[in-house]
Protein backbone atom coordinates (compact mmCIF):
# COMPACT_ATOMS: atom_id res chain seq x y z
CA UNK A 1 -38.81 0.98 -12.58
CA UNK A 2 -38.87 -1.63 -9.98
CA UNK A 3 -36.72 -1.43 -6.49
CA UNK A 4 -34.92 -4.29 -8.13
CA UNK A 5 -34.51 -2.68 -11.59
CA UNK A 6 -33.54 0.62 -9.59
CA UNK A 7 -31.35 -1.19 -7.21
CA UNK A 8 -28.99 -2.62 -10.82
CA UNK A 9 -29.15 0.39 -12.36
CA UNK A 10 -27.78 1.90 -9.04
CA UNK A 11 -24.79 -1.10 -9.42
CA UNK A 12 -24.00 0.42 -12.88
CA UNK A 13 -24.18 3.91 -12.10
CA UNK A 14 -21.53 3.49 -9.35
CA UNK A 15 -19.26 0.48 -11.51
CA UNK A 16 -19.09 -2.01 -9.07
CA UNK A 17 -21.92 -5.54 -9.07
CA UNK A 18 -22.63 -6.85 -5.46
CA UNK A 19 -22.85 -10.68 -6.03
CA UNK A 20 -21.71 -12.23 -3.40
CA UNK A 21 -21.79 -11.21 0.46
CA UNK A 22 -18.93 -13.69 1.99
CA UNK A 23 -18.99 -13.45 6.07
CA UNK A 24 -15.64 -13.63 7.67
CA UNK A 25 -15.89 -14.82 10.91
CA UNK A 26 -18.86 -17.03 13.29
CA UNK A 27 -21.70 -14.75 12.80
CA UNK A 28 -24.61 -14.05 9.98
CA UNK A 29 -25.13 -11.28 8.08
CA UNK A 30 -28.75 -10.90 8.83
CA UNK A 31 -31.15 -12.45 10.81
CA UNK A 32 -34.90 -12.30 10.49
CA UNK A 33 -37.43 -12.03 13.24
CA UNK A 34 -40.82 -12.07 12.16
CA UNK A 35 -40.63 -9.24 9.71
CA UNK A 36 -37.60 -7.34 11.04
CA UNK A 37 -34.49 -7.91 9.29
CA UNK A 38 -31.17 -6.82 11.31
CA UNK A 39 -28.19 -6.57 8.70
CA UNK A 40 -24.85 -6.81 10.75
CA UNK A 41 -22.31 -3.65 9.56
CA UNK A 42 -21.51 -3.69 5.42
CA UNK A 43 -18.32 -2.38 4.59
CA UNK A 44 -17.95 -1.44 0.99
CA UNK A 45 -16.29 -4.73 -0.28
CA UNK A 46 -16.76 -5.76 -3.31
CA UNK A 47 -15.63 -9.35 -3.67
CA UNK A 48 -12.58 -9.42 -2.41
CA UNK A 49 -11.44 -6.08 -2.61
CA UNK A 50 -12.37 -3.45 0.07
CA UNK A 51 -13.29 -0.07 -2.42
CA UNK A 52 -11.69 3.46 -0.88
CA UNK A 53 -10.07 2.39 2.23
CA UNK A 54 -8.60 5.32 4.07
CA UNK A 55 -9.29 7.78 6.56
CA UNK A 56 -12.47 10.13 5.65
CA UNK A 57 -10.72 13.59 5.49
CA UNK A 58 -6.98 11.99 5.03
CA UNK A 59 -6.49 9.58 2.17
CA UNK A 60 -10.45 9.56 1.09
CA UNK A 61 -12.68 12.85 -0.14
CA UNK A 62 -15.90 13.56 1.44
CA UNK A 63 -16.95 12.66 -2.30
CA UNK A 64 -15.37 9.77 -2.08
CA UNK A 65 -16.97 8.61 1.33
CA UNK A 66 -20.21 9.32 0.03
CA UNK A 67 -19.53 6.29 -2.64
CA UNK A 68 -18.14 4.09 0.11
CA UNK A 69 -21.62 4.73 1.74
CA UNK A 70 -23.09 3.82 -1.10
CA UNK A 71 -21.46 0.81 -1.61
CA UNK A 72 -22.38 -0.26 1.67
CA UNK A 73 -25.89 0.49 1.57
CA UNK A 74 -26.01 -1.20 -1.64
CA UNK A 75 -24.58 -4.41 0.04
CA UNK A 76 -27.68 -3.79 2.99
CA UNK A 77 -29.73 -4.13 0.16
CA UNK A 78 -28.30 -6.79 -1.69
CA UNK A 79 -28.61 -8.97 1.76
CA UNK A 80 -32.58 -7.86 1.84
CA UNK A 81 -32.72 -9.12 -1.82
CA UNK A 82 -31.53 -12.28 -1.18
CA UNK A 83 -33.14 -12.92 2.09
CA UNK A 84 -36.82 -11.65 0.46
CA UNK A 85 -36.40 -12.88 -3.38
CA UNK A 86 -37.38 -9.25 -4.34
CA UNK A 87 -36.80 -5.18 -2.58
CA UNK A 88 -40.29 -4.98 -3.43
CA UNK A 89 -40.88 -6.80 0.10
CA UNK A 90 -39.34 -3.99 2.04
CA UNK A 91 -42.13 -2.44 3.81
CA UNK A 92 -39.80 0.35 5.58
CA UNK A 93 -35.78 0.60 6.60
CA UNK A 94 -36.81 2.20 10.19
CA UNK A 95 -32.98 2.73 11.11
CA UNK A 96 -29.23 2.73 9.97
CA UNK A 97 -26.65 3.40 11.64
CA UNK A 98 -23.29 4.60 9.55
CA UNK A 99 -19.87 5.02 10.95
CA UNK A 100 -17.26 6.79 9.15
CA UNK A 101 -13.27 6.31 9.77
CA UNK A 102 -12.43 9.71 10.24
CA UNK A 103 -9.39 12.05 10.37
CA UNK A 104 -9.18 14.18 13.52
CA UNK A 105 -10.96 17.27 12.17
CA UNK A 106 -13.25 15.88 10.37
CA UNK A 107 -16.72 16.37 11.13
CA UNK A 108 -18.83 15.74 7.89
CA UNK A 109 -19.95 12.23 8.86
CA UNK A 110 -23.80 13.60 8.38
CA UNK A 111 -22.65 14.26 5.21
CA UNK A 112 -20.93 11.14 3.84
CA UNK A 113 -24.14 9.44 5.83
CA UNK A 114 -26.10 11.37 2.75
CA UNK A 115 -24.54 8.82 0.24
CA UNK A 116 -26.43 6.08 1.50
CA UNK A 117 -29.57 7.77 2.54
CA UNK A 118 -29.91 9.16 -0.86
CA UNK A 119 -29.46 6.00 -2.55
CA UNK A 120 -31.82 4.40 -0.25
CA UNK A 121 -34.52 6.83 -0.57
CA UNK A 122 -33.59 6.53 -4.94
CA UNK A 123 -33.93 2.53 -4.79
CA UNK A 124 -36.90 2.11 -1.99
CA UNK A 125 -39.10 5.07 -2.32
CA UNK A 126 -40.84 6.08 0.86
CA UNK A 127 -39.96 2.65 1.55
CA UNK A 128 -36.49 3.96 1.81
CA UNK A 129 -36.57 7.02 4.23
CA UNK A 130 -35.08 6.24 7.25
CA UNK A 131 -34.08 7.55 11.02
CA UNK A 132 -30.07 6.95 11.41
CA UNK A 133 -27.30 8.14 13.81
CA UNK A 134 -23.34 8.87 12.01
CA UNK A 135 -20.61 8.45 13.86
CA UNK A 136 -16.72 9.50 13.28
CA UNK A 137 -14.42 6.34 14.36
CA UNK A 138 -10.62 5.62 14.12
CA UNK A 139 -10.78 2.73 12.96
CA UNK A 140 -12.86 0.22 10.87
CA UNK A 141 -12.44 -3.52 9.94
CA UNK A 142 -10.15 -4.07 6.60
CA UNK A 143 -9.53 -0.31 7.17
CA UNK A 144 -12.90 0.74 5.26
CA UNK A 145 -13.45 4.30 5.34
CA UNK A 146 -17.18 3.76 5.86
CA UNK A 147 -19.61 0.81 7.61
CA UNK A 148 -22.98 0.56 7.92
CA UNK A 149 -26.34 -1.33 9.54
CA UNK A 150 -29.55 -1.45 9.06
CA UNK A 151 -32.76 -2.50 10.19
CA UNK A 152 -35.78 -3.00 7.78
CA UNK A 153 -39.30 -4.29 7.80
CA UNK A 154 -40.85 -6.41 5.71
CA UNK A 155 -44.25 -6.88 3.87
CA UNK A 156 -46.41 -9.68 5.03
C-alpha cells in the first residue's frame, strides 16, 4: 500500500475522515520553505467538532489520548497531502512536538505521544520516524486533550 492508501485506511480504522482543515484566526496552517514544511499545532478536530476534549488523566484515558494523538497527526498529514498532491513526497518528518492537557499527576505524555508516532511510522515508513519532545499543559485551545506540530521534509 501507498502512504496515501495507508494514510485512508488509517481514517477508517480510527472512524473519523479529515477533509477539511478550516484555520480560525490570521495565520496558515503550514508554510513551505524550500522543502521544509512547518505545520502550526493540529488539534484533533474533525470538522467542527473537537473529538475527546478533556483533561488527559481526568475526563480522557491514556487510551483515549493516544486516539486524540492520532487524530492530530492524521490532520499533520492531511495538511502535507494537500500541500504536496501525494505523502509519497515526504522525504522525512525530522520533528514533532505533542502537548498533552494533563491532570496534575499525570505523567504519561511519552505515552499518549506513542499514538501519533506509531501512526506516523504505520503511514510514512522510515519516512515517518521522527525526533519529538511531549509536554503536559493545563490547558489547550477548544479544550483538546492533545495538540501537535510538525516539521517535515520534502522530496525534490
Amino acid at each position: 500500500m501507498t502512504p496515501d492508501e495507508k494514510y485512508q485506511a488509517a481514517q477508517q480504522r480510527l472512524g473519523y475522515q479529515l477533509d477539511e482543515f478550516k484555520v480560525g484566526g490570521n495565520y496558515t496552517p503550514l508554510v513551505r520553505d524550500g522543502n521544509h514544511l512547518y505545520i502550526s499545532g493540529q488539534i484533533p478536530r474533525v470538522g467542527d467538532t473537537i473529538v475527546l476534549p478533556g483533561k488527559v488523566g481526568d475526563s480522557i484515558t491514556l487510551a483515549q489520548a493516544q486516539i486524540a494523538a492520532g487524530i492530530s497527526a492524521l490532520r499533520c498529514l492531511g495538511l502535507l497531502k494537500q500541500a504536496l498532491g501525494s505523502l509519497d513526497r515526504v522525504k522525512a518528518i525530522p520533528r514533532i512536538t505533542v502537548y498533552v492537557r494533563s491532570a496534575e499527576d499525570f505523567d504519561q505524555q511519552s505515552e499518549v505521544a506513542n499514538g501519533a508516532s506509531d501512526l506516523l511510522h504505520e503511514i510514512l515508513g522510515s519516512a515517518g520516524v521522527h525526533t519529538r519532545t511531549s509536554v503536559g499543559v493545563m490547558q489547550l485551545p477548544k479544550s483538546a486533550a492533545v495538540e501537535i506540530d510538525m516539521i517535515a521534509v520534502a522530496h525534490d
